[in-house]
Protein backbone atom coordinates (compact mmCIF):
# COMPACT_ATOMS: atom_id res chain seq x y z
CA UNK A 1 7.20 -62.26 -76.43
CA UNK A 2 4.34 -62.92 -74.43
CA UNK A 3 5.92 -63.43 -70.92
CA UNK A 4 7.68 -59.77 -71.94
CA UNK A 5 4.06 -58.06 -71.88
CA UNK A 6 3.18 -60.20 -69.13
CA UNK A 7 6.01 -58.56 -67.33
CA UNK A 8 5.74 -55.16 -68.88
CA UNK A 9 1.91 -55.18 -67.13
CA UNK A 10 3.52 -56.91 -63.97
CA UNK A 11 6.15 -54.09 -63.41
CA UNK A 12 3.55 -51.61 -64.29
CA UNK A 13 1.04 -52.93 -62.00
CA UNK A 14 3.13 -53.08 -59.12
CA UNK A 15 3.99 -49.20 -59.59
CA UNK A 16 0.79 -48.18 -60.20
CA UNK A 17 0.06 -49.82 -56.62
CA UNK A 18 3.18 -48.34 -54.77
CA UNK A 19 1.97 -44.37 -56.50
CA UNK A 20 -1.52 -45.49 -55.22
CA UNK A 21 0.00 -45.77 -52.17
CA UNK A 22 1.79 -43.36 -51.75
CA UNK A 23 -0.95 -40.60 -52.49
CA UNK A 24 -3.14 -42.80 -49.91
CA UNK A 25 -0.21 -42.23 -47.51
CA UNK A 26 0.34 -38.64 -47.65
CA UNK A 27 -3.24 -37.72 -48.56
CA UNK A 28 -5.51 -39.79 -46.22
CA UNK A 29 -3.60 -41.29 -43.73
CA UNK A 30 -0.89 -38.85 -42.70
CA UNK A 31 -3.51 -36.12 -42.30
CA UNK A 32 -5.67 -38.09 -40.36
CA UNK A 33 -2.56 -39.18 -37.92
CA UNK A 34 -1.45 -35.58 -37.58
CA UNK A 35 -4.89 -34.37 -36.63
CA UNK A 36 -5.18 -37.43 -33.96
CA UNK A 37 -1.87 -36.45 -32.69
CA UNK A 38 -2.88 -33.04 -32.30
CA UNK A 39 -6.22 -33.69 -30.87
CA UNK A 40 -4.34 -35.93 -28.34
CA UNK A 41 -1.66 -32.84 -27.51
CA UNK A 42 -4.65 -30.81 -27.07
CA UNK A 43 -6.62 -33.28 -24.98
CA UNK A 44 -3.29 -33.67 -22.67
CA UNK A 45 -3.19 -29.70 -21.86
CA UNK A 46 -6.82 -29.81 -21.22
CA UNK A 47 -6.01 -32.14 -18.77
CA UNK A 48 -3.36 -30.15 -17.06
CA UNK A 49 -5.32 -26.86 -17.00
CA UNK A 50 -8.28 -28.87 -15.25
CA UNK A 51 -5.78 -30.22 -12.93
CA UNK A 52 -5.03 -26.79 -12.02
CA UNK A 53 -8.65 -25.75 -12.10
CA UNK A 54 -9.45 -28.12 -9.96
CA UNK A 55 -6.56 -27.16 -7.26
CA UNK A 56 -8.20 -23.32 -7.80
CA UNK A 57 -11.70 -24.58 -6.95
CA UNK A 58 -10.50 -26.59 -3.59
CA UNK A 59 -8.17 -23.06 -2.75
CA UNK A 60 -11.67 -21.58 -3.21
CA UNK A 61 -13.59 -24.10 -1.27
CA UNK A 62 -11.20 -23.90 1.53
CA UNK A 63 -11.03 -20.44 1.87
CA UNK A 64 -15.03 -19.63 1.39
CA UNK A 65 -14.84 -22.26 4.55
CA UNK A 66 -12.90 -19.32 6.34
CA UNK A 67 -15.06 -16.61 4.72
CA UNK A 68 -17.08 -15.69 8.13
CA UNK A 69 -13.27 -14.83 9.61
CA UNK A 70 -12.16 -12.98 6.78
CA UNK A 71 -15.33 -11.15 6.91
CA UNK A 72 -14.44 -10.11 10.75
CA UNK A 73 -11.80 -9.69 9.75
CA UNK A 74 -11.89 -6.58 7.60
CA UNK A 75 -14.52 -5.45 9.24
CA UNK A 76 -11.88 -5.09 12.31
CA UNK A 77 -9.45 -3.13 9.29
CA UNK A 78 -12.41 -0.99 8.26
CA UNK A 79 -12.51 0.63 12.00
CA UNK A 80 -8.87 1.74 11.39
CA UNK A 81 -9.89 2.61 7.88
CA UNK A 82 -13.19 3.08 7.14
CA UNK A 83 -15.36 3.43 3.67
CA UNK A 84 -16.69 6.34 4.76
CA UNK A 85 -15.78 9.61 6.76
CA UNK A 86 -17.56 8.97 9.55
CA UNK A 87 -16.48 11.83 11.24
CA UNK A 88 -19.28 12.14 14.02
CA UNK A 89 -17.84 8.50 14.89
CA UNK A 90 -14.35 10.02 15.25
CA UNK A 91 -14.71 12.99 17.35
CA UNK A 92 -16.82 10.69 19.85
CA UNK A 93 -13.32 8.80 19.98
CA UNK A 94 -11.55 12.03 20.29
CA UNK A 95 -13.86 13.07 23.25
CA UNK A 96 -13.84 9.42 24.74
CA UNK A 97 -10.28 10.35 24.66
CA UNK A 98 -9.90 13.46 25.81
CA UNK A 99 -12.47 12.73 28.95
CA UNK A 100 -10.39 9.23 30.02
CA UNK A 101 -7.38 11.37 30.26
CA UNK A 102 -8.54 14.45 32.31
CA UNK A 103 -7.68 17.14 29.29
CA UNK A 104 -10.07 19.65 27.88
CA UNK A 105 -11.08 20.40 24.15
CA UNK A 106 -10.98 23.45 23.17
CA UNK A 107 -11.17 23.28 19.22
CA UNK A 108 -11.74 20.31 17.14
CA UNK A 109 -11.72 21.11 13.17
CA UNK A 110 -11.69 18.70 10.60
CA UNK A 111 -10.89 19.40 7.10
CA UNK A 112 -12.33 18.43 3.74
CA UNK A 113 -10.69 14.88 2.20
CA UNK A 114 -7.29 15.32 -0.12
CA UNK A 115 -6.06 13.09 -2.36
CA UNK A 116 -3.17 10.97 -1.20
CA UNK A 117 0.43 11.89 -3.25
CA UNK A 118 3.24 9.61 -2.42
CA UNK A 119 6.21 11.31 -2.09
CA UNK A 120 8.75 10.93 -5.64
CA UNK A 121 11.60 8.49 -4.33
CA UNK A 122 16.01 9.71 -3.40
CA UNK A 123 17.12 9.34 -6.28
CA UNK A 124 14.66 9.75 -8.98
CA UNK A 125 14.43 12.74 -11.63
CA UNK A 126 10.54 14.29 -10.69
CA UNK A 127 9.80 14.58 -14.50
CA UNK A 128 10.29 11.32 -14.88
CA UNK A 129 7.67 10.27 -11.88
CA UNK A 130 5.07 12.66 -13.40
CA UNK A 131 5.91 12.03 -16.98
CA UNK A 132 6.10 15.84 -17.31
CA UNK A 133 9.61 17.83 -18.43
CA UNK A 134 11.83 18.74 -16.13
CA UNK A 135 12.75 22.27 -15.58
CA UNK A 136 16.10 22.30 -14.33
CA UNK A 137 18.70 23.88 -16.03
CA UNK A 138 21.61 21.99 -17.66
CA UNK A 139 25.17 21.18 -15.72
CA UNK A 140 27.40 23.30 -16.51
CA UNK A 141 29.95 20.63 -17.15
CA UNK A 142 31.35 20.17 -20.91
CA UNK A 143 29.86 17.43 -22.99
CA UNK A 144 32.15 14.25 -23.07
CA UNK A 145 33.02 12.93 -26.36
CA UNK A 146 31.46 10.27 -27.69
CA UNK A 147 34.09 7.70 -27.19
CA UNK A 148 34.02 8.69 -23.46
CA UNK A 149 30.85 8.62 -23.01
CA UNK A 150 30.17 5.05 -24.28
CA UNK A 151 33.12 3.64 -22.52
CA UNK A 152 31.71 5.22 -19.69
CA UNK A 153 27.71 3.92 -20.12
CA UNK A 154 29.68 0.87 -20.61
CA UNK A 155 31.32 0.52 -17.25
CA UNK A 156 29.13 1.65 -14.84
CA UNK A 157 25.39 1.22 -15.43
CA UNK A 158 23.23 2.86 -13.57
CA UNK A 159 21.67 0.51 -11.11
CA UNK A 160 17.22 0.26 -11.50
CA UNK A 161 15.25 1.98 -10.16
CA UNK A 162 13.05 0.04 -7.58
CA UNK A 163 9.10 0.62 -8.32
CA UNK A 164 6.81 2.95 -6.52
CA UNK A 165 4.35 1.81 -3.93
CA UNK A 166 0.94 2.19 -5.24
CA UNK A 167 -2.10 4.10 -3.34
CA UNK A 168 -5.10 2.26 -3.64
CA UNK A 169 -7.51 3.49 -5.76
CA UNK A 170 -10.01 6.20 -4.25
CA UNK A 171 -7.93 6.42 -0.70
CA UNK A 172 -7.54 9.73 0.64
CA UNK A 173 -6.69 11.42 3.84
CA UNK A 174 -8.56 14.04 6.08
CA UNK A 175 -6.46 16.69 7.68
CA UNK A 176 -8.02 16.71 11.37
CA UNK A 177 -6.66 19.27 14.15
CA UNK A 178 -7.64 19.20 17.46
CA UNK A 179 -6.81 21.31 20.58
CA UNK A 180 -6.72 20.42 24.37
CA UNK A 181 -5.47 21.57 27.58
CA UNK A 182 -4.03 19.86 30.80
CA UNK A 183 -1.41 19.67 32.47
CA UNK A 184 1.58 18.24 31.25
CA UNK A 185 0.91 14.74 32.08
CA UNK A 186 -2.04 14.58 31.36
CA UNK A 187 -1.60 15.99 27.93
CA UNK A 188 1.35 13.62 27.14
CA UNK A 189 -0.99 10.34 28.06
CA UNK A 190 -3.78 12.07 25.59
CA UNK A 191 -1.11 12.56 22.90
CA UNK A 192 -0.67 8.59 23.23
CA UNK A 193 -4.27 7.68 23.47
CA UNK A 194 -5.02 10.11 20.53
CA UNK A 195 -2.47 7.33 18.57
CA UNK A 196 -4.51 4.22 19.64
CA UNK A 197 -7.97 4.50 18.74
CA UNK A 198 -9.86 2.61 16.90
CA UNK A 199 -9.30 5.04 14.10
CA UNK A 200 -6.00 5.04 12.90
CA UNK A 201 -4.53 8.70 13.31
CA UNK A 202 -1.42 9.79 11.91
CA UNK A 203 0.52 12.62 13.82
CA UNK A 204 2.02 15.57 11.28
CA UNK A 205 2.75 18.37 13.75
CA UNK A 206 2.11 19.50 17.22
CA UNK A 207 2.72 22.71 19.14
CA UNK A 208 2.50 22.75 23.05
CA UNK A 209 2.67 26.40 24.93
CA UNK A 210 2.83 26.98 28.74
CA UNK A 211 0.40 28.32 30.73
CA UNK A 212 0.31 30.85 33.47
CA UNK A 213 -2.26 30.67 36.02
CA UNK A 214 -5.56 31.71 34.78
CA UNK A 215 -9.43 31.19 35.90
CA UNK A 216 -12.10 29.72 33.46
CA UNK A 217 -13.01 31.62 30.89
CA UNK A 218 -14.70 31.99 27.65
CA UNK A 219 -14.50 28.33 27.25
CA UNK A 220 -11.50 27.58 28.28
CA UNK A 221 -10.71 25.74 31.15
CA UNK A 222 -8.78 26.93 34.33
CA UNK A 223 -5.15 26.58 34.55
CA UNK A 224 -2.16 26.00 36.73
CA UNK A 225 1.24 27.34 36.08
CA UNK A 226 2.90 24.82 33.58
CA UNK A 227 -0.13 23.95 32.04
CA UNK A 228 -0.25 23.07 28.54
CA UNK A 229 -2.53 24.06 25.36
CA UNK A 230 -0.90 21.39 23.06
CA UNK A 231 -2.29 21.44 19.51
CA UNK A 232 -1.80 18.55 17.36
CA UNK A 233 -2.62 18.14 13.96
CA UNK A 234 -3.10 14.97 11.94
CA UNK A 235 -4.60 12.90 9.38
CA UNK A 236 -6.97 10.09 9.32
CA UNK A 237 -8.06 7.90 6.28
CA UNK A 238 -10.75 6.80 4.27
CA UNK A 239 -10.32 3.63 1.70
CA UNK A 240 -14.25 3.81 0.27
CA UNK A 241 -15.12 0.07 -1.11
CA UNK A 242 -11.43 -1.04 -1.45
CA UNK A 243 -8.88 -3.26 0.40
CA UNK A 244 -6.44 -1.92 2.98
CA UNK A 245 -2.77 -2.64 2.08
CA UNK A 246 -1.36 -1.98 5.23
CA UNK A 247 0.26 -5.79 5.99
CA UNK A 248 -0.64 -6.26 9.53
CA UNK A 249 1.67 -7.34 12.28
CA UNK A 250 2.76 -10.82 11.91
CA UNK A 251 1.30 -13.54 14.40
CA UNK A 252 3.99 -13.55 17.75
CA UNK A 253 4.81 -10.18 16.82
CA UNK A 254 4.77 -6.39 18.71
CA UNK A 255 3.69 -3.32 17.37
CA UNK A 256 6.77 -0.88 17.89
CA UNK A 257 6.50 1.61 21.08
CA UNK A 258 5.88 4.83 20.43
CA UNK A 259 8.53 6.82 21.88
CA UNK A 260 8.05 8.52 25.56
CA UNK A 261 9.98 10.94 27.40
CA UNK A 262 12.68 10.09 29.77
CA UNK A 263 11.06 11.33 33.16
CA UNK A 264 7.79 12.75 33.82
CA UNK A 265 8.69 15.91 35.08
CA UNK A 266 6.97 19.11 33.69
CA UNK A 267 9.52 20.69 31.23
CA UNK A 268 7.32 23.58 31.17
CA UNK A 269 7.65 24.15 34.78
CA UNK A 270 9.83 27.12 35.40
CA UNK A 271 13.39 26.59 36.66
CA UNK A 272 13.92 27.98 40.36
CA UNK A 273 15.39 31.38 40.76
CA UNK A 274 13.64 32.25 37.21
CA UNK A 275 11.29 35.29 37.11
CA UNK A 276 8.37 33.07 36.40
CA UNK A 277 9.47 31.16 39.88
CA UNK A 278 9.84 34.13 41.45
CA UNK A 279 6.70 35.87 40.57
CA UNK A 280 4.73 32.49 41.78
């Protein structure tokens, strides 16, 4: 009887210990392992984003290194596009120009700065580039069925549309025309000149008209037959506080030639046996 109770408190004892146990387990020891476990994940990606930080701050040191030539080196962008206007800057150029080419200006007239629109893409609906609703009419073509329709949206899907280049922020463009006289030549190596100043320049029309013989007068210069008033009219830019994203031309490589007539003689010349040749 006694070694019965002895084993009764035995076999309770030893459960007792294992539920003890058990509760230690699951509520002191398997909380404190998860938390190291996730204090060690966490101390791991730490590590890895200061291994990154650390490649940032030596791509930062290396390039403040450099930061003298990058600072040349927008200032050099900034005299194709400046910050500013600057247009007594530009018609200097223009006259610099002008004089190193033997023409004459005759009227110079800037306009006031537009806003830059980029033209909506082939192939895109317009309401859908401005977000607006179109207002074109419907086709006139009957409405497929259902069926047809979904086999069709099925079959061919209509290919994405690539995105829209972006204009930076605050660019716009100022509508410059500007009038000379010369002869034909002369004009022609202006034209060219007018395309590689400092400035850039961007050429949206031009009108040339022969001359007859004339003297000087009320400002304008004298002229031989075949002379040419050639008007051009253009745009340059302003970025104000921004960065240009023109790419530049790649090390090794040529800016593209501008194209040039075949032969230098004077289109505008009258043909022999015309009435302008005859009158001369």
């Amino acid at each position: 009887m006694g070694n019965s109770k002895k084993s009764t408190w035995i076999g309770g004892t030893a459960f007792i210990a294992v539920v003890l146990m058990a509760m230690a387990w699951f509520l002191l020891v398997s909380p404190v392992l998860s938390q190291a476990d996730e204090t060690k994940a966490q101390t791991e990606q730490t590590e890895q984003q200061n291994v990154v930080l650390r490649q940032k701050v030596d791509e930062l040191k290396a390039d403040f290194a450099h930061l003298e030539e990058y600072k040349a080196e927008l200032a050099g962008l900034q005299k194709g596009i400046p910050t500013t206007v600057q247009l007594s800057s530009y018609l200097r150029q223009l006259n610099d120009v002008a004089a190193a080419y033997g023409v004459v200006v005759t009227q110079l007239t800037p306009s006031n700065p537009q806003a830059i629109t980029l033209a909506t893409p082939v192939g895109t609906n317009p309401a859908d580039a401005s977000g607006g609703v179109s207002t074109e009419a419907p086709a006139s073509d009957p409405t497929p069925s259902p069926s047809a329709s979904a086999g069709a949206g099925d079959a061919t899907a209509e290919p994405a549309q690539p995105a829209a280049p972006a204009v930076p922020a605050g660019m716009s463009a100022v509508p410059v025309s500007v009038i000379v006289m010369g002869t034909y030549q002369n004009t022609l190596a202006f034209l060219d000149g007018l395309q590689k100043t400092e400035r850039l320049f961007l050429v949206g029309g031009m009108n040339a008209q022969a001359q007859e013989e004339n003297a000087q007068q009320d400002g304008r210069p004298a002229t031989e037959l075949a002379d040419l008033e050639l008007t051009v009219d253009g745009f340059i830019w302003v970025l104000p506080d921004g960065t240009l994203g023109a790419a530049p031309v790649g090390e090794g490589e040529e800016e593209p030639p501008l194209p040039t007539p075949g032969s230098d003689r004077n289109p505008f010349y009258p043909i022999e046996g015309s009435d302008s040749a005859s009158s001369d």
